[in-house]
Protein backbone atom coordinates (compact mmCIF):
# COMPACT_ATOMS: atom_id res chain seq x y z
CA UNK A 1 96.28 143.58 139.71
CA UNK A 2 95.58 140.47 138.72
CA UNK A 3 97.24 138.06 141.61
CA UNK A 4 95.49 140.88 143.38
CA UNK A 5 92.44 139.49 141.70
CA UNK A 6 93.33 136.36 142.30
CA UNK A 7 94.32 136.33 145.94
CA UNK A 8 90.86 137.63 147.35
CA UNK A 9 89.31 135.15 145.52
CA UNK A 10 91.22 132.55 147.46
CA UNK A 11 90.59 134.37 150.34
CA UNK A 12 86.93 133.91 149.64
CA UNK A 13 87.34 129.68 148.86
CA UNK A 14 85.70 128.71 151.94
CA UNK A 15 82.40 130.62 150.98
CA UNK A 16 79.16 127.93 151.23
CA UNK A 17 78.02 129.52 147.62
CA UNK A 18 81.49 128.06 146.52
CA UNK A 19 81.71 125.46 148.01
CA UNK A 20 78.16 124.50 146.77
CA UNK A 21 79.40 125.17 142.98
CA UNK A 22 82.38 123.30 143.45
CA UNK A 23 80.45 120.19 144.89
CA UNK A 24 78.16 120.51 141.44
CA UNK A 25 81.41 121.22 139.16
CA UNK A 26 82.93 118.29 140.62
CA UNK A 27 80.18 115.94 140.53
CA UNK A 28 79.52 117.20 136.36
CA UNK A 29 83.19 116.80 135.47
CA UNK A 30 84.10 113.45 137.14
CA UNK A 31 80.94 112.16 135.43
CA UNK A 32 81.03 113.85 131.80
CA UNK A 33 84.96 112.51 132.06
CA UNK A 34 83.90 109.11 133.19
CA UNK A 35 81.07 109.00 129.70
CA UNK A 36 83.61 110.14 127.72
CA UNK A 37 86.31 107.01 129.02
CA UNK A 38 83.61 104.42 128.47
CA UNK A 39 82.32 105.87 124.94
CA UNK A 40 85.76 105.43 123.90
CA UNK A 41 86.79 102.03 125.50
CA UNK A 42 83.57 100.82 123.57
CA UNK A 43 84.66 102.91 120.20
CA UNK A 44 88.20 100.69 120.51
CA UNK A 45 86.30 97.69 121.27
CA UNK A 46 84.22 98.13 118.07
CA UNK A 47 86.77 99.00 116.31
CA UNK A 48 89.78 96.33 117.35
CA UNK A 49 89.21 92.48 116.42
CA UNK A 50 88.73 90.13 118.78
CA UNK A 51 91.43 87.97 116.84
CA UNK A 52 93.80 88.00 113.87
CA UNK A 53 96.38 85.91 111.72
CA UNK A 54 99.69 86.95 110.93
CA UNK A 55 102.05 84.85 108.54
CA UNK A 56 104.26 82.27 110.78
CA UNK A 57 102.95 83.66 113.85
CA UNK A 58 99.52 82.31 114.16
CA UNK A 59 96.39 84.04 115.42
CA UNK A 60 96.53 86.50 118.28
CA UNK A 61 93.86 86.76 120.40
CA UNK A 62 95.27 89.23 123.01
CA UNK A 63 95.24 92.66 120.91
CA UNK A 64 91.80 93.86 122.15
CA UNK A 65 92.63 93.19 125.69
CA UNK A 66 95.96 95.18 125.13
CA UNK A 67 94.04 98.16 123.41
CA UNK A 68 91.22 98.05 126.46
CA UNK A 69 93.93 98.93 128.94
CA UNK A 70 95.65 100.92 127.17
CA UNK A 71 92.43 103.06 127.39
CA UNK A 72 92.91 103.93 130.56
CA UNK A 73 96.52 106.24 130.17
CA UNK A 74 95.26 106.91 127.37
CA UNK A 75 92.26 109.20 129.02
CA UNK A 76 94.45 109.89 132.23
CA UNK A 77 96.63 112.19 129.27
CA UNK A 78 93.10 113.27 127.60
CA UNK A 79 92.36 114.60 130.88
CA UNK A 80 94.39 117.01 131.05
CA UNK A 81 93.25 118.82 127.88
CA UNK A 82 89.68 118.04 128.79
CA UNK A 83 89.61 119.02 132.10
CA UNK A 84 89.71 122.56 131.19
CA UNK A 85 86.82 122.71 129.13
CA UNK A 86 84.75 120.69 131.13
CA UNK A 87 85.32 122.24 134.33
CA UNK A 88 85.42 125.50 132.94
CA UNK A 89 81.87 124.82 130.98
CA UNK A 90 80.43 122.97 134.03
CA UNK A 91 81.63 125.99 136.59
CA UNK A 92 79.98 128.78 133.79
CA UNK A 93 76.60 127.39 134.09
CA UNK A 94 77.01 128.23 138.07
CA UNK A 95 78.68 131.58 136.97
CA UNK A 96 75.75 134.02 138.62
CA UNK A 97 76.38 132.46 142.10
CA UNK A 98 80.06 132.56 142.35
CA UNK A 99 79.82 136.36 140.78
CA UNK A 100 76.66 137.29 143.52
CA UNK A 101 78.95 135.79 146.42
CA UNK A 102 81.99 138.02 145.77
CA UNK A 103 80.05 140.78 144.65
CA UNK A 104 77.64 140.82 148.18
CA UNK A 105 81.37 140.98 150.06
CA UNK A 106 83.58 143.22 148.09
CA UNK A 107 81.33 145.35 145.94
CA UNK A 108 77.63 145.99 148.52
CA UNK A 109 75.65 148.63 147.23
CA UNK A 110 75.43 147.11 143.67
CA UNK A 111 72.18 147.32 141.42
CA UNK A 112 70.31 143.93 141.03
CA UNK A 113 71.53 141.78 137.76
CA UNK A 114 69.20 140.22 135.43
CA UNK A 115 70.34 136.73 135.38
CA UNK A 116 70.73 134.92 132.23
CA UNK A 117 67.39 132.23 132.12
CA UNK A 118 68.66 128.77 133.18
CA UNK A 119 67.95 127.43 129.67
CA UNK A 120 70.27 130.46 127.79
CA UNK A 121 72.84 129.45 130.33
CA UNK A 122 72.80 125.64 129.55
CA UNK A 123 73.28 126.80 125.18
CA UNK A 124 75.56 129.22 126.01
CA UNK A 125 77.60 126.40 127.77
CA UNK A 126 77.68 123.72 125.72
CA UNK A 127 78.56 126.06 122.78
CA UNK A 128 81.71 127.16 124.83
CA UNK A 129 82.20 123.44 125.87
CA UNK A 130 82.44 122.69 122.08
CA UNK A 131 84.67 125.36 120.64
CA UNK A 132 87.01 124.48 123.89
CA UNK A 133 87.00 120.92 123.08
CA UNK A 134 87.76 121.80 118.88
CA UNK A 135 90.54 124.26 120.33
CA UNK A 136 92.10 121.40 123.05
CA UNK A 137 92.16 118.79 120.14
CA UNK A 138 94.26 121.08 117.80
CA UNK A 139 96.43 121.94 120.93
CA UNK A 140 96.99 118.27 121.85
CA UNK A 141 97.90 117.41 118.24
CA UNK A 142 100.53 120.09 118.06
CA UNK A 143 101.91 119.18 121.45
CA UNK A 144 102.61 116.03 120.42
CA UNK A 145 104.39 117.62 117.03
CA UNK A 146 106.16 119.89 118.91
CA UNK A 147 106.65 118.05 122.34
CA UNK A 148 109.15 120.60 123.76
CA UNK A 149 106.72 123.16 123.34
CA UNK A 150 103.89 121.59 124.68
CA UNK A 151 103.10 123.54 127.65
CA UNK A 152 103.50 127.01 126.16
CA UNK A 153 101.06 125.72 123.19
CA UNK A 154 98.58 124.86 125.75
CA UNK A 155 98.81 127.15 128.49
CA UNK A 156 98.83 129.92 125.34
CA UNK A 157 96.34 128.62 123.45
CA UNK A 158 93.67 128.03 126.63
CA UNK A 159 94.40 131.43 127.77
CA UNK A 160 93.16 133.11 124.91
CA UNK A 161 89.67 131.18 125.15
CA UNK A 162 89.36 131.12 129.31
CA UNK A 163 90.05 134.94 129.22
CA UNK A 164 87.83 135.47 126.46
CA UNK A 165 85.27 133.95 127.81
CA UNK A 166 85.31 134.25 131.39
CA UNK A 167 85.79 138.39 130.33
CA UNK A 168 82.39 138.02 128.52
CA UNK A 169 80.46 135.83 130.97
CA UNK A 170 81.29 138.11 134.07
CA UNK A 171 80.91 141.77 131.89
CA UNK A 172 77.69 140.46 130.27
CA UNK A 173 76.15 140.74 133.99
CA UNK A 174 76.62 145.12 134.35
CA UNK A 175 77.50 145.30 130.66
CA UNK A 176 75.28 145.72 126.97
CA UNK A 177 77.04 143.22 124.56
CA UNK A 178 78.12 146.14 122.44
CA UNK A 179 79.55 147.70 125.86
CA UNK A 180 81.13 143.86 126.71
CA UNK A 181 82.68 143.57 123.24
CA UNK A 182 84.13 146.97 123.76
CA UNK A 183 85.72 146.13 127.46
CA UNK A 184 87.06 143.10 126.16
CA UNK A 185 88.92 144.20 123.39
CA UNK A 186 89.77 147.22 125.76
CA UNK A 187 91.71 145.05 128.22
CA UNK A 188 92.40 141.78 126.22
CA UNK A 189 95.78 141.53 127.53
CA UNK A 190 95.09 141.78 130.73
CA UNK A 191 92.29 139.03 130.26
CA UNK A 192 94.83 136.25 128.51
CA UNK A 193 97.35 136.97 131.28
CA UNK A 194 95.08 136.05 133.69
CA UNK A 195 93.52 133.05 131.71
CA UNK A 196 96.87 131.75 131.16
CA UNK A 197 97.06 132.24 134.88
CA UNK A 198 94.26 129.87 135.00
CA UNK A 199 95.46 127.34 132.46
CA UNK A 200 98.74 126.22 134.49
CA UNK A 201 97.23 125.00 137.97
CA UNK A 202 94.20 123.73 135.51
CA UNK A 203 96.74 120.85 134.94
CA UNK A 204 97.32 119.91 138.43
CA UNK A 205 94.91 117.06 139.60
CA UNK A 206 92.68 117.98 142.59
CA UNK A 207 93.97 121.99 141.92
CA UNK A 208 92.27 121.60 138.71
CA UNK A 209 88.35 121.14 139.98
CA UNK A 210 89.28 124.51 141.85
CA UNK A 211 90.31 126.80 139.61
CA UNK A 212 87.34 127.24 137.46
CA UNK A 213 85.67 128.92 140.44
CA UNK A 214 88.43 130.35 141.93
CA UNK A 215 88.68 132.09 137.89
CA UNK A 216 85.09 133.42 137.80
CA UNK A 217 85.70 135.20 141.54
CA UNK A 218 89.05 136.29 139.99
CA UNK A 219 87.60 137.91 136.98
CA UNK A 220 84.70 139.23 138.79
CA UNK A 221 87.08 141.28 140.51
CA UNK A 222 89.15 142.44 137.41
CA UNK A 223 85.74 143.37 135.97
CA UNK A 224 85.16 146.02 138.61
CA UNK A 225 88.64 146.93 138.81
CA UNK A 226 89.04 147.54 135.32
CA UNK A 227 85.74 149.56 134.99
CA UNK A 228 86.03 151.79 137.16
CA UNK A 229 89.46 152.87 135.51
């Protein structure tokens, strides 16, 4: 059911209404990522002397230039634990027109949904884009603790919150939140399967801008399938 899911929602990649969310996605996440690589280039610059002394060695004068490069593998590794909640915060504020595109092809006939107001949308977003980041931090600490585990911990932990979530944003549409907290308890298996199912390609480069969108379609069509059981 849930490559199922998946599958007609690559199927539908070549939509313009996803295509025009993943320009947007792509365009928010390469520029959040981008703020976040010079806020902390100039947080090591502040924080690294220009100079020191040591005892029968002299001054050195080449340690901030060493810590400013080292920025930049730095962030390539950050971005793999940050991609995921910035492309997956980025892609929910688009959520209604991903949802409206796949619903119009696969499910015609449908009642009208009252949109969540533009504003709601942008709150509801950064609140998930916090928690995600909070959750990615912890994950990337114990990855490094427990290196040979590092993939389960964050394909595990991510699927848990991208299931949760996406499960809520897509039910909330046909759903009361007392009827969306209900579903999602209902079927929370089935939703952190297939947000773990998200998490791995979410940490292949290019794949990664893709997925978000490609995980709202997928979900919309778990939604129906699941409610209609």
């Amino acid at each position: 059911m849930i490559i199922a899911a998946y599958l007609k929602a690559l199927a539908q990649i070549t939509d313009a209404r996803f295509l025009r969310v993943l320009a947007l996605g792509v365009g928010l996440t390469i520029a959040l990522l981008f703020a976040f690589t010079v806020a902390f280039a100039w947080t090591v610059g502040l924080i690294v002397p220009d100079s020191f002394s040591l005892p029968w060695i002299g001054e050195i004068t080449w340690v901030d230039n060493l810590a400013s490069w080292a920025v930049v593998p730095v962030m390539i590794f950050a971005s793999i634990f940050l991609m995921i909640p910035v492309a997956s915060a980025f892609t929910g504020i688009f959520l209604d027109q991903v949802a409206d595109a796949v619903e119009a092809k696969h499910y015609p006939g449908l009642p009208p949904v009252a949109h969540v107001p533009f504003s709601e949308s942008i709150g509801e977003t950064l609140k998930f884009l916090g928690l995600l980041l909070c959750v990615n931090i912890v994950a990337l600490i114990l990855a490094l603790i427990f290196a040979p585990f590092a993939p389960l911990i964050f394909w595990g932990v991510n699927g848990v919150m991208l299931g949760r979530e996406y499960a809520t944003l897509v039910a909330r549409r046909r759903l009361q939140p007392e009827e969306v907290r209900s579903f999602r308890k209902r079927h929370s298996t089935t939703f952190w399967i297939a947000g773990v199912c998200m998490a791995i390609p979410l940490t292949i480069p290019v794949m990664n801008l893709v997925v978000p969108i490609l995980g709202v379609a997928g979900f919309t069509h778990l939604f129906h399938r699941l409610n209609q059981a």
